[in-house]
N, C-alpha and C. Protein backbone atom coordinates (compact mmCIF):
# COMPACT_ATOMS: atom_id res chain seq x y z
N UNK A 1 0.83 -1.19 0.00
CA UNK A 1 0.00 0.00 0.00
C UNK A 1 0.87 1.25 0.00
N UNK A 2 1.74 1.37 0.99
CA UNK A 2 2.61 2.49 1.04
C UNK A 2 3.45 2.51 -0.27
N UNK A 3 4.04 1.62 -0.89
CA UNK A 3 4.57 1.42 -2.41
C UNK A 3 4.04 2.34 -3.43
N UNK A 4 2.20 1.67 -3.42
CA UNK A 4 1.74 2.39 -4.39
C UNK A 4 0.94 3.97 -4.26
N UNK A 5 1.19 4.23 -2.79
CA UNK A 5 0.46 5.73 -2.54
C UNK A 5 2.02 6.55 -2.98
N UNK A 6 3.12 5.81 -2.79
CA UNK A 6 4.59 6.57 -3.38
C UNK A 6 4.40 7.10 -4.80
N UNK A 7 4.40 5.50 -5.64
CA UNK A 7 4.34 5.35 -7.23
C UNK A 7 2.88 6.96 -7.35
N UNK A 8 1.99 6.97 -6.82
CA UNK A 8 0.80 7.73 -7.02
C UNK A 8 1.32 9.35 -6.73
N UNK A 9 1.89 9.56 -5.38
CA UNK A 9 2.29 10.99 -5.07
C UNK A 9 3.26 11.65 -6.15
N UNK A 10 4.03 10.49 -7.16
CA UNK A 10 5.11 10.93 -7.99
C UNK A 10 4.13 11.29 -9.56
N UNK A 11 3.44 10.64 -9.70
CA UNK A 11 2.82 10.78 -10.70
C UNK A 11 1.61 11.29 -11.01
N UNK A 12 1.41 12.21 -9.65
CA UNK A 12 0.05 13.08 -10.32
C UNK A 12 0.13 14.04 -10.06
N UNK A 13 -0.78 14.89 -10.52
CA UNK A 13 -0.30 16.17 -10.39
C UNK A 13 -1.59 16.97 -9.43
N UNK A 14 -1.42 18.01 -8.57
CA UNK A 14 -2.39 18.36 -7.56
C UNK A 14 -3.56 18.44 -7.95
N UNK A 15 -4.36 19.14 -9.19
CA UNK A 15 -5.86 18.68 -9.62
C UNK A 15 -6.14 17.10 -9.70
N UNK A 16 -4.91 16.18 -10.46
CA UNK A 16 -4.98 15.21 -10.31
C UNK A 16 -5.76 14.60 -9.05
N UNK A 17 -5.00 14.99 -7.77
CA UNK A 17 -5.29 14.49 -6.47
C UNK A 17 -6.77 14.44 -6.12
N UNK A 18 -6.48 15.89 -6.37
CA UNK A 18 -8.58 16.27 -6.80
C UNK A 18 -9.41 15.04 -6.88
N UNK A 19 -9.34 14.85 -8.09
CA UNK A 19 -10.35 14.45 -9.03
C UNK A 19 -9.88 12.89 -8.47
N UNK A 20 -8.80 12.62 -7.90
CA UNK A 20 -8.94 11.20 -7.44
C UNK A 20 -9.28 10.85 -5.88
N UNK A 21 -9.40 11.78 -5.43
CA UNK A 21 -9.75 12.36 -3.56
C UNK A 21 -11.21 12.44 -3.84
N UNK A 22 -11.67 12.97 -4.70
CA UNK A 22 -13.08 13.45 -5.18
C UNK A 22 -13.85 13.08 -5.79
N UNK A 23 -13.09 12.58 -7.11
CA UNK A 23 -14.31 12.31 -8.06
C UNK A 23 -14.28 13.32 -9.02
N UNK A 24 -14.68 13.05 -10.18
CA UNK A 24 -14.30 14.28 -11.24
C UNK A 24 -16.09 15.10 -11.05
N UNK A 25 -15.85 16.60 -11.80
CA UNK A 25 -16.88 17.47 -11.20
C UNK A 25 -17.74 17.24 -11.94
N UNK A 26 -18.97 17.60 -11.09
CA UNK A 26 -20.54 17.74 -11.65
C UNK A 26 -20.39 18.93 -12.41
N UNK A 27 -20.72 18.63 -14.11
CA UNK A 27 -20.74 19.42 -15.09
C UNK A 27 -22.28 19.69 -15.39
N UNK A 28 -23.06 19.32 -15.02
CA UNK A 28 -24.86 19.11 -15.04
C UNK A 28 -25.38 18.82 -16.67
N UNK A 29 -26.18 19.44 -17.12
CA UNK A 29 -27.06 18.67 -18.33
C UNK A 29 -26.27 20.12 -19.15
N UNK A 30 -25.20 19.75 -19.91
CA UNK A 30 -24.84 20.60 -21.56
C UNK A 30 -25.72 20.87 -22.27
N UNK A 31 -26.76 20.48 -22.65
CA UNK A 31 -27.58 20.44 -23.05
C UNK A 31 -28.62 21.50 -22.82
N UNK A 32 -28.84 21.14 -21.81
CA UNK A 32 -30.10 22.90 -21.23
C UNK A 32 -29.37 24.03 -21.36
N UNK A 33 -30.54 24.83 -21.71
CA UNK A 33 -30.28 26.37 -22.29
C UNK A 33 -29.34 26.80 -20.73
N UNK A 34 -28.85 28.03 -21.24
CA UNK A 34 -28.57 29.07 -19.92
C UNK A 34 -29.03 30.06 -19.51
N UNK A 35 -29.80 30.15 -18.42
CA UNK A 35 -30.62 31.00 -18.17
C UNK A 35 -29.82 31.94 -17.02
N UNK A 36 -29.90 33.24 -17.59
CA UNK A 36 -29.20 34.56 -16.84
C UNK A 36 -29.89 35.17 -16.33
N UNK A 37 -29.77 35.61 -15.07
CA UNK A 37 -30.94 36.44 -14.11
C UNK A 37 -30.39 37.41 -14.10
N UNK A 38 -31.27 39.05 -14.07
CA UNK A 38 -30.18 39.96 -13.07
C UNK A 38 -30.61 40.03 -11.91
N UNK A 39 -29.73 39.92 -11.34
CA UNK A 39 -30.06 40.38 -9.26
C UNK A 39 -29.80 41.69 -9.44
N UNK A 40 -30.12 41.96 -8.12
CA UNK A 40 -29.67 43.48 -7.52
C UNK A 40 -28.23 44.21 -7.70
N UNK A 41 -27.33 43.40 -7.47
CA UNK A 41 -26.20 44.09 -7.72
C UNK A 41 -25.77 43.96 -9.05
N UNK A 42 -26.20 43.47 -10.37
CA UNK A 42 -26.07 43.85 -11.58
C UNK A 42 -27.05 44.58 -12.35
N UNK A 43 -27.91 45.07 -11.79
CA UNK A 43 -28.79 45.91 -11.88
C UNK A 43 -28.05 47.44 -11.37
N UNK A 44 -27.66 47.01 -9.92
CA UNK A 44 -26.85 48.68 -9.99
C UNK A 44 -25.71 48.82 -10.63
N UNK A 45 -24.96 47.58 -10.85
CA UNK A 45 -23.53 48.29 -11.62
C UNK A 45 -23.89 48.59 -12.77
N UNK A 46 -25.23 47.95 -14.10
CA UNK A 46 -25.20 48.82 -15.13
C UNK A 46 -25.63 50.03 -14.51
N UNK A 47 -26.34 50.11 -13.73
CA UNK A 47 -26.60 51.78 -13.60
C UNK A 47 -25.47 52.47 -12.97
N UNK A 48 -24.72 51.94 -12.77
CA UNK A 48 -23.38 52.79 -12.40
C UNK A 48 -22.46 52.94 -13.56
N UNK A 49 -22.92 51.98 -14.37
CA UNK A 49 -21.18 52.13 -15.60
C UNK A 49 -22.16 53.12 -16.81
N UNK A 50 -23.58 52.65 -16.53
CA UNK A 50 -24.17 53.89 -17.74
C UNK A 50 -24.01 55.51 -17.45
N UNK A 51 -23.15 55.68 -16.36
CA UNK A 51 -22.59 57.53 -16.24
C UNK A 51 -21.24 57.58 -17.06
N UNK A 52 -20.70 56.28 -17.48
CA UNK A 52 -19.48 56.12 -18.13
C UNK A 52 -19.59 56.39 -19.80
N UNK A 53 -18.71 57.14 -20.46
CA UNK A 53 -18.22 57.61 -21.81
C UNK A 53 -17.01 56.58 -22.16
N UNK A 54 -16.84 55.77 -23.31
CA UNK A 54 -15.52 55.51 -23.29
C UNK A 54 -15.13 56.48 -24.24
N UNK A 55 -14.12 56.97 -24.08
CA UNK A 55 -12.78 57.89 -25.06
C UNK A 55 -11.74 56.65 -26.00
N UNK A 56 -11.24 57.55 -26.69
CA UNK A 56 -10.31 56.34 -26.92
C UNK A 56 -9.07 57.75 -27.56
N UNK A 57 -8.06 58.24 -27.35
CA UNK A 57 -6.87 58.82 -27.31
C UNK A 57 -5.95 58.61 -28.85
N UNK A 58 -5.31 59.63 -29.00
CA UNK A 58 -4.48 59.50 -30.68
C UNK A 58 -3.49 58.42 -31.02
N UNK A 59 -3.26 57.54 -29.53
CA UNK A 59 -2.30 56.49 -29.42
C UNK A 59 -3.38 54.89 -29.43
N UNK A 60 -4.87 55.53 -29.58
CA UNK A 60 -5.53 54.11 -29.51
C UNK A 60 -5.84 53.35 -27.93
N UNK A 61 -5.69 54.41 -27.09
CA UNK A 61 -6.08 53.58 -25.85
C UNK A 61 -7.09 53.92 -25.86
N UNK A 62 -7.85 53.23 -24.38
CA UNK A 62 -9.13 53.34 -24.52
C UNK A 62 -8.95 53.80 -23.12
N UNK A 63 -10.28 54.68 -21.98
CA UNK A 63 -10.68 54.78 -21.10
C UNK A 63 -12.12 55.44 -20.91
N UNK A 64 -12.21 55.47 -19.45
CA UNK A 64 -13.96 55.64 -19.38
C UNK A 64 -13.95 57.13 -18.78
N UNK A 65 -14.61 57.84 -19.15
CA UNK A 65 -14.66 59.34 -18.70
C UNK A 65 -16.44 59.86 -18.03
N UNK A 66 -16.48 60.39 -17.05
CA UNK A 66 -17.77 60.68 -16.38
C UNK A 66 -18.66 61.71 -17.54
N UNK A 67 -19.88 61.09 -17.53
CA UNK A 67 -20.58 62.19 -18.70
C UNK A 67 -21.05 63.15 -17.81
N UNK A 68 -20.69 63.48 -16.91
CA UNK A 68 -20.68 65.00 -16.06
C UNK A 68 -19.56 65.42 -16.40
N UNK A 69 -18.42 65.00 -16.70
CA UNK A 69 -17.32 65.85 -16.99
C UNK A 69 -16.96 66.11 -18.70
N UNK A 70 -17.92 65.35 -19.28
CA UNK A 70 -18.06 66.02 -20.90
C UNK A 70 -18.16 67.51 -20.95
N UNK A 71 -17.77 67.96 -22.02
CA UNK A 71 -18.44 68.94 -22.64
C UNK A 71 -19.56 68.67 -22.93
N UNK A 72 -20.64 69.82 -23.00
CA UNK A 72 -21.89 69.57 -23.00
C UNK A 72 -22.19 68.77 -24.61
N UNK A 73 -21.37 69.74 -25.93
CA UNK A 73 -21.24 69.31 -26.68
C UNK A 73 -21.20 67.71 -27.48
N UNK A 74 -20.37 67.15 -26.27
CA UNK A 74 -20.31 66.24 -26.35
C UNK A 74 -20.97 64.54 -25.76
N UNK A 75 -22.40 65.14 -25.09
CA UNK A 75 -23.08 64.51 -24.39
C UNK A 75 -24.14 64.19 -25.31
């Protein structure tokens, strides 16, 4: 027994251990659709990222700018 828990500790690798301590994971039915809820807190972060503008700069970056701090022009 101790032989082969040796031969075993050399040849697997730590998920390995996992999935042989465990059992490999419940993946459920592939098959059924995916159904996306919003809760509460993705409900407020779009309403928090919709005060956001993205810019994007003469070098091609990108960032997010407050549409209170636009020019009006540009709102």
């Amino acid at each position: 027994m101790a032989i082969a828990l040796g031969v075993l500790r050399q040849h697997l690798h730590p998920s390995s251990w996992a999935r042989f301590l465990f059992g490999p994971a419940s993946r459920g039915d592939y098959a059924a659709p995916v159904v996306h809820t919003h809760d509460d807190f993705e409900q407020a972060s779009e309403t928090d990222l919709a005060g956001f503008e993205v810019e994007t700069d003469a070098h091609g970056h990108r960032y997010a700018v407050r549409r209170e701090d636009l020019p009006k022009e540009q709102v």
